[in-house]
Protein backbone atom coordinates (compact mmCIF):
# COMPACT_ATOMS: atom_id res chain seq x y z
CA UNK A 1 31.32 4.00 -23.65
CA UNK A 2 33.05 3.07 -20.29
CA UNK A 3 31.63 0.60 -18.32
CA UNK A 4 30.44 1.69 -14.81
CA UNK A 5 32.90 -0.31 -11.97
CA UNK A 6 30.20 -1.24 -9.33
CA UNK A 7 31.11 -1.98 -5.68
CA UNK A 8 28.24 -3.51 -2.79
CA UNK A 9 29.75 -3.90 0.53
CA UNK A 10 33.57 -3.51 -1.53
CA UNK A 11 32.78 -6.49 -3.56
CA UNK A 12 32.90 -5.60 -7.30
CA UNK A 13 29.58 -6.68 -8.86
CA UNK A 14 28.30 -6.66 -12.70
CA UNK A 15 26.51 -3.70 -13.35
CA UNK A 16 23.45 -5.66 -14.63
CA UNK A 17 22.77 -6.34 -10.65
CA UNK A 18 22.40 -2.93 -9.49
CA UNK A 19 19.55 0.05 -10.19
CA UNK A 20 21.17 2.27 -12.40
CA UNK A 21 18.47 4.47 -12.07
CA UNK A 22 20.35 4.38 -8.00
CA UNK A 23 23.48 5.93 -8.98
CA UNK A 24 21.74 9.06 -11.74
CA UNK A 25 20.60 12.22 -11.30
CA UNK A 26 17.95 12.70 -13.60
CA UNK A 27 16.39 8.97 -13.36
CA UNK A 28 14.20 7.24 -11.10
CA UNK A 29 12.70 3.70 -11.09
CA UNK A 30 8.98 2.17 -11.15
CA UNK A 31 7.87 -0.32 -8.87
CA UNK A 32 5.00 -2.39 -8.01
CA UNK A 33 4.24 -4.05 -4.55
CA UNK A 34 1.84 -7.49 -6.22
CA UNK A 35 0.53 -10.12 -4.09
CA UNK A 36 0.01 -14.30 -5.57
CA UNK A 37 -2.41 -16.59 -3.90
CA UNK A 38 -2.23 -20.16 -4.73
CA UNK A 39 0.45 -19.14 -7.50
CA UNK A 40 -2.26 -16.92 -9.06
CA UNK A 41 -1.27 -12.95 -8.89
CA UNK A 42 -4.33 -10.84 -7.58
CA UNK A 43 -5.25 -8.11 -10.13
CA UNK A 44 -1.65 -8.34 -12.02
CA UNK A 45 -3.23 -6.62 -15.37
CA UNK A 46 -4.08 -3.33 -13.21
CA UNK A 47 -0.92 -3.35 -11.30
CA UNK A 48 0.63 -3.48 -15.09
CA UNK A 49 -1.68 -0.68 -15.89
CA UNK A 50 -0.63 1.09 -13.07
CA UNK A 51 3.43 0.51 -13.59
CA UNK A 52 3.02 1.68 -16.87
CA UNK A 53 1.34 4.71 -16.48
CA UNK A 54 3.88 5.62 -13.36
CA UNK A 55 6.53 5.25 -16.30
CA UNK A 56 5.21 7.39 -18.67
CA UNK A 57 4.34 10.25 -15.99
CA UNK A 58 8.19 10.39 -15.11
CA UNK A 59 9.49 10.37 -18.89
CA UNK A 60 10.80 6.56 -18.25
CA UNK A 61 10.79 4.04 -21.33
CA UNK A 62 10.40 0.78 -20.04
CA UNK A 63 12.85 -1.68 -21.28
CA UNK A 64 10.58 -4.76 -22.00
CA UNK A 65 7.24 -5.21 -22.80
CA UNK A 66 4.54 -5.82 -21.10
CA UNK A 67 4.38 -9.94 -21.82
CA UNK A 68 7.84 -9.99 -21.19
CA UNK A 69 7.53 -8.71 -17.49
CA UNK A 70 3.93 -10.79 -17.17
CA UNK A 71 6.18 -13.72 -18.13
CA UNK A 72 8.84 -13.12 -15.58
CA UNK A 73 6.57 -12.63 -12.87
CA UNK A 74 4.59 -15.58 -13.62
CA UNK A 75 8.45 -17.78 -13.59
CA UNK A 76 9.28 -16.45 -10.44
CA UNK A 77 6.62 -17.19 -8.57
CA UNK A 78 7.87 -21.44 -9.31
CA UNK A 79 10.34 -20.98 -6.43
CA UNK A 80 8.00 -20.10 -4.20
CA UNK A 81 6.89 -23.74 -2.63
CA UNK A 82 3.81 -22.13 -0.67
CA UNK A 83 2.84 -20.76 -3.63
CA UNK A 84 1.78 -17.63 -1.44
CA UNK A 85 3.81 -14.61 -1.66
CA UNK A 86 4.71 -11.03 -2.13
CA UNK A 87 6.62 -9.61 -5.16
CA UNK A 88 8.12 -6.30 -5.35
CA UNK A 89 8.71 -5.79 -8.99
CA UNK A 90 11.43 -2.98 -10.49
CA UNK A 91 12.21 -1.43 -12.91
CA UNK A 92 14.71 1.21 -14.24
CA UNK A 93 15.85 1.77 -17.96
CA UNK A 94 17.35 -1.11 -18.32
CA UNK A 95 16.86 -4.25 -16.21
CA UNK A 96 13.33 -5.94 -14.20
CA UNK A 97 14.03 -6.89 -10.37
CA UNK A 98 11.45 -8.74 -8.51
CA UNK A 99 11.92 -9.67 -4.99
CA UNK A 100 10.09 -12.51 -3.37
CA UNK A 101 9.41 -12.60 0.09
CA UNK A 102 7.20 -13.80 2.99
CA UNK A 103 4.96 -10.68 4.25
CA UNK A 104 1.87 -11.81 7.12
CA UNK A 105 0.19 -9.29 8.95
CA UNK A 106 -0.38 -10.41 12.32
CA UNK A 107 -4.07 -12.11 13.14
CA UNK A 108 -4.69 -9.52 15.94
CA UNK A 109 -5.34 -6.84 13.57
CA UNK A 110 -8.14 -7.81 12.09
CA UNK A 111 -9.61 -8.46 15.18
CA UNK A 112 -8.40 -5.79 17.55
CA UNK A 113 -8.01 -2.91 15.02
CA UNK A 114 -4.82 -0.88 14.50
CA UNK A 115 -3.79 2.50 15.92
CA UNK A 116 -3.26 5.55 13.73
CA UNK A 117 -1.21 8.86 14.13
CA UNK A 118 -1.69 12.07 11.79
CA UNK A 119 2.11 13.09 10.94
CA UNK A 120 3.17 16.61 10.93
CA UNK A 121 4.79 15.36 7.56
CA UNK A 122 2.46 16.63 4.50
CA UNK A 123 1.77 14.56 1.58
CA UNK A 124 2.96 15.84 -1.86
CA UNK A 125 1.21 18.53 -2.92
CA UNK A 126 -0.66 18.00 -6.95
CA UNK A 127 0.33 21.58 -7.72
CA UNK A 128 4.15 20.47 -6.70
CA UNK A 129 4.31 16.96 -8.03
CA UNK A 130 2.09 14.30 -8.91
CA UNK A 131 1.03 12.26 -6.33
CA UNK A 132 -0.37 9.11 -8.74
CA UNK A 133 3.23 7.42 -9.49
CA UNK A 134 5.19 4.62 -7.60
CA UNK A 135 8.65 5.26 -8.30
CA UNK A 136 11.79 5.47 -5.91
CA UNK A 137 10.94 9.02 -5.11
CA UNK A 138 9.50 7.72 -1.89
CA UNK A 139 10.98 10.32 0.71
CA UNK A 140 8.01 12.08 1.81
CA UNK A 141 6.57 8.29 2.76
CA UNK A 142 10.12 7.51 4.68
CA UNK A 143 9.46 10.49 6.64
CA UNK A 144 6.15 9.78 7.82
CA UNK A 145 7.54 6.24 8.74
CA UNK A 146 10.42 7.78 10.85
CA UNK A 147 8.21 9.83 12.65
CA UNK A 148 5.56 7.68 13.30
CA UNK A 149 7.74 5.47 14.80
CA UNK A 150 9.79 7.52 16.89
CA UNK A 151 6.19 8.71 18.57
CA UNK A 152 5.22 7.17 21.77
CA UNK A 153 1.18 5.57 22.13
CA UNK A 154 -0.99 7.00 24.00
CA UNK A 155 -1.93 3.75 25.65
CA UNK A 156 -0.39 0.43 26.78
CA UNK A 157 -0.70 -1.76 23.90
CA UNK A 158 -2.47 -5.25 24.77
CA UNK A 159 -0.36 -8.72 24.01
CA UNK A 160 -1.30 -10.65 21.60
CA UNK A 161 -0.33 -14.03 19.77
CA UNK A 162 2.22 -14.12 21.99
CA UNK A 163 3.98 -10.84 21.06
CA UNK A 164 3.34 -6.99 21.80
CA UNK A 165 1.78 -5.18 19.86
CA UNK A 166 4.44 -2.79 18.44
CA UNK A 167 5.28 -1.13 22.00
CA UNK A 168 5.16 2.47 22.24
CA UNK A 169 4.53 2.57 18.46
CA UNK A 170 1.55 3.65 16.22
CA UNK A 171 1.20 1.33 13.31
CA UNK A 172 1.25 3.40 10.68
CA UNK A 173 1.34 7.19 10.02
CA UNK A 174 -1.39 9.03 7.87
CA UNK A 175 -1.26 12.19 5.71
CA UNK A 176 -2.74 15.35 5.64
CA UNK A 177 -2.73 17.18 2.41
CA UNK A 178 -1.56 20.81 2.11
CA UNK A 179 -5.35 21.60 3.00
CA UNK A 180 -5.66 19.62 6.25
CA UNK A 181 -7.93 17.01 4.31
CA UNK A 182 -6.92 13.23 5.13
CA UNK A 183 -5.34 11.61 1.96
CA UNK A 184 -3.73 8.32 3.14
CA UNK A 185 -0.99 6.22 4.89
CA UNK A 186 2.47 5.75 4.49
CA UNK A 187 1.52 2.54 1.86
CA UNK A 188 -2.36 2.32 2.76
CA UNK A 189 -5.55 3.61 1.17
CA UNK A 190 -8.09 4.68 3.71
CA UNK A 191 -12.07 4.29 4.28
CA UNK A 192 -14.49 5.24 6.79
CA UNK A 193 -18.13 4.30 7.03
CA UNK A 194 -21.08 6.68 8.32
CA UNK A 195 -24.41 6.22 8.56
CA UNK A 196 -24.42 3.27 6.18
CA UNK A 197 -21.98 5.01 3.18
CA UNK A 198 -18.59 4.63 2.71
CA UNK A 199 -16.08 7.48 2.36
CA UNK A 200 -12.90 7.76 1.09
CA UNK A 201 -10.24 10.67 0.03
CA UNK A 202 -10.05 10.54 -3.31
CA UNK A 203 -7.52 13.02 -4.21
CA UNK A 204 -3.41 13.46 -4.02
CA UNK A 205 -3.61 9.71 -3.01
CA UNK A 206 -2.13 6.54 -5.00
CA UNK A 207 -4.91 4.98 -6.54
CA UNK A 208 -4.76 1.94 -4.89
CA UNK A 209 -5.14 -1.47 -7.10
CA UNK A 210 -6.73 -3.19 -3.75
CA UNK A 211 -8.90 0.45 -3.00
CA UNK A 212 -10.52 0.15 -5.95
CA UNK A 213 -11.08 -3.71 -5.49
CA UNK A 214 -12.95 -2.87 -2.04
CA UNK A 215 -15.09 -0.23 -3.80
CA UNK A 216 -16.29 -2.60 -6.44
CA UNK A 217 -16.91 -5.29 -3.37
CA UNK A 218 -18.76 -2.35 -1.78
CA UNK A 219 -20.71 -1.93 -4.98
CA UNK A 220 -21.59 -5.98 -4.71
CA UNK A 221 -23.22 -5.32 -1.02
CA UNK A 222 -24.92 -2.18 -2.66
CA UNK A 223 -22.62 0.23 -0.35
CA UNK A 224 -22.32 3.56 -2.11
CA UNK A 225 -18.61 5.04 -1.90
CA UNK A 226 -18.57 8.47 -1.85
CA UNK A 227 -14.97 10.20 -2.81
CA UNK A 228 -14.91 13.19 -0.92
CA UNK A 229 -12.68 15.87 1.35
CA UNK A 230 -12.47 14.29 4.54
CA UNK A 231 -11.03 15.62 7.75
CA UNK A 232 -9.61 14.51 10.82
CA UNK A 233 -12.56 15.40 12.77
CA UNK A 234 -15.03 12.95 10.19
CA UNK A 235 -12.81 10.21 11.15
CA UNK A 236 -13.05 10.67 15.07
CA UNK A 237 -16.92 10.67 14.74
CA UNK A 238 -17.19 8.34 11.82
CA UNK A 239 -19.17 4.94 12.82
CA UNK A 240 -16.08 2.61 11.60
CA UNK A 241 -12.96 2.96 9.64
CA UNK A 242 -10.52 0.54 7.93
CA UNK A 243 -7.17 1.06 5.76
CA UNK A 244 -6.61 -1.50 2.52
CA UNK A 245 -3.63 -2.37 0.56
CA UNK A 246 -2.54 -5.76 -1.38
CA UNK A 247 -0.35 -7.16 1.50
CA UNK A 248 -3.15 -6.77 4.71
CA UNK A 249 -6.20 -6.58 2.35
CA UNK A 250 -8.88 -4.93 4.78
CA UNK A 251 -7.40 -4.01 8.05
CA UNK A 252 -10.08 -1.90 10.10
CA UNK A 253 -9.05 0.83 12.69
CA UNK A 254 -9.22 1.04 16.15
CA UNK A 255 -8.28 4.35 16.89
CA UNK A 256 -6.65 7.56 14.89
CA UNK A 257 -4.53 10.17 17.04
CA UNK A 258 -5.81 8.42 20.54
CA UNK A 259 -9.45 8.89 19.35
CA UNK A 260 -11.72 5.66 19.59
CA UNK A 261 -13.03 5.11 16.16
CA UNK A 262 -17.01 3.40 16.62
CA UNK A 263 -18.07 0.89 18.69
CA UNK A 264 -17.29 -2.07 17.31
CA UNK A 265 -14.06 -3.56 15.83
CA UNK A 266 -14.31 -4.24 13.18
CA UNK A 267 -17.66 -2.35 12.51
CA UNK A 268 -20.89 -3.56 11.01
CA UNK A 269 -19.62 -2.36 7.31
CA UNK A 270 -16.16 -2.94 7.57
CA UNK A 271 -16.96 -7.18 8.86
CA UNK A 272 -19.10 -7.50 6.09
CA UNK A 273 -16.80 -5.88 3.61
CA UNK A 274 -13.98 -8.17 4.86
CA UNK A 275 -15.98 -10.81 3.77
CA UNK A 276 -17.01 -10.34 0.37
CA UNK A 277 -13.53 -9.57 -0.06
CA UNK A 278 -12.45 -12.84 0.31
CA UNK A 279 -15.73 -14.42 -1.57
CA UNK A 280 -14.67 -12.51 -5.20
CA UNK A 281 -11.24 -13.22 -4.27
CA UNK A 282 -11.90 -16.62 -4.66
CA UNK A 283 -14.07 -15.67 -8.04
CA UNK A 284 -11.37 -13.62 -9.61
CA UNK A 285 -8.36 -16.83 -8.73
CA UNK A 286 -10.37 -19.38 -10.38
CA UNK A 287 -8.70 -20.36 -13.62
């Protein structure tokens, strides 16, 4: 067999640096977007259920097992000195790639609420392709992000910490499926809160690790979660709304397509919510 000759930016590199799953047509790669606190990963074992399953719906055979990749992600979290971080873990046919790297969401949004715009940009469809796996087929999400960003607010967008707050940009896009129900953002699961229940789309989404941490907090606070069809018009008249994922946690929304969401920011639901969070948080890090 002939070796590949690999060039990145006209260097030659060893192939064992690059995706190979980057330069075949029939392969993709799985990934997983993890999150350590205090050196301790939140929820790794699901995020390892979820890898693995993502794999085996795409016809990929993992090259190491499941300790083995536990045991790498574990070593590389010892150069991290805050022992804080966010790992993007890889994986193609042949070789694990984890990136380490700094991500903070900005204080404001927690406090202020974020600004949402529907995309013209579908999600997925089930009947076309399952929507369930994270693997580098991730165009329909880039798309969303391009237009998103390319779309002017509504409003001015207050200062805050001593930046703006993404001028003239919404902060993230969400989905409509091929339906007109509201599935999810471009890397965020999605919740709204109405009359003292909590909603949330529960199909063609990815089943997020950190969504179904908030519904078991919800469970704690004895919040039923209702998975349902939900449209844009629920969200406009729903009583608060938030979006979760492993990197912001609970982030709660201020507005979706220039339409104030509640009263309060963040609501009643969503505060409390944010707080048990961060109480079995602490539970599930102890050793």
């Amino acid at each position: 067999m002939t070796i590949p000759q690999i060039f990145i930016n006209g260097k030659q590199v060893s192939s064992d640096k690059v995706f190979k799953s980057s330069f075949a047509e029939d392969e993709m790669f799985v990934f997983e977007s993890l999150r350590s606190y205090g050196g301790v990963i939140f929820r790794l074992e699901e995020h390892l259920d979820r890898l693995f399953d993502s794999a085996r719906t795409i016809g990929l055979e993992l090259p190491k097992t499941r300790s083995e990749i536990k045991k790498e992600l574990v070593s590389s979290l010892s150069s991290d000195p805050q022992q804080g971080a966010f790992l993007r873990l890889g994986i193609d046919r042949q070789n694990s790639y984890i990136v380490i790297s700094e991500r903070k969401r900005p204080g404001w949004i927690y406090e202020k609420g974020i600004d949402l715009k529907t995309v013209v940009t579908r999600r997925n469809f089930a009947k076309a392709e399952p929507t369930e796996p994270k693997t580098s087929a991730f165009f329909n999400n880039v798309l969303a992000i391009i237009e998103k960003s390319i779309s002017p607010h509504p409003n001015p967008l207050p200062q805050g910490e001593g930046r703006v707050r993404e001028d003239k940009m919404f902060f993230d896009a969400i989905f409509l499926d091929s339906n007109g129900y509201v599935t999810e953002g471009t890397i965020w699961n999605i919740f709204m809160a109405k009359e003292s229940k909590l909603f949330t789309p529960g199909c063609e989404i990815l089943n997020g690790v950190t969504r179904q941490f908030v519904i078991e907090c919800a469970e704690k606070e004895n919040l039923a979660t209702l998975e349902v069809n939900l449209t844009r018009h629920d969200f406009w008249n729903a009583d608060e709304a938030f979006l979760t994922n492993t990197s912001g946690e609970i982030v709660p929304i201020h507005s979706l397509d220039g339409r104030r969401i509640g009263n309060q920011i963040p609501g009643r639901m969503t505060k409390k919510l944010m707080v048990r969070f961060r109480q079995e948080l602490e539970k599930e890090l102890k050793p």
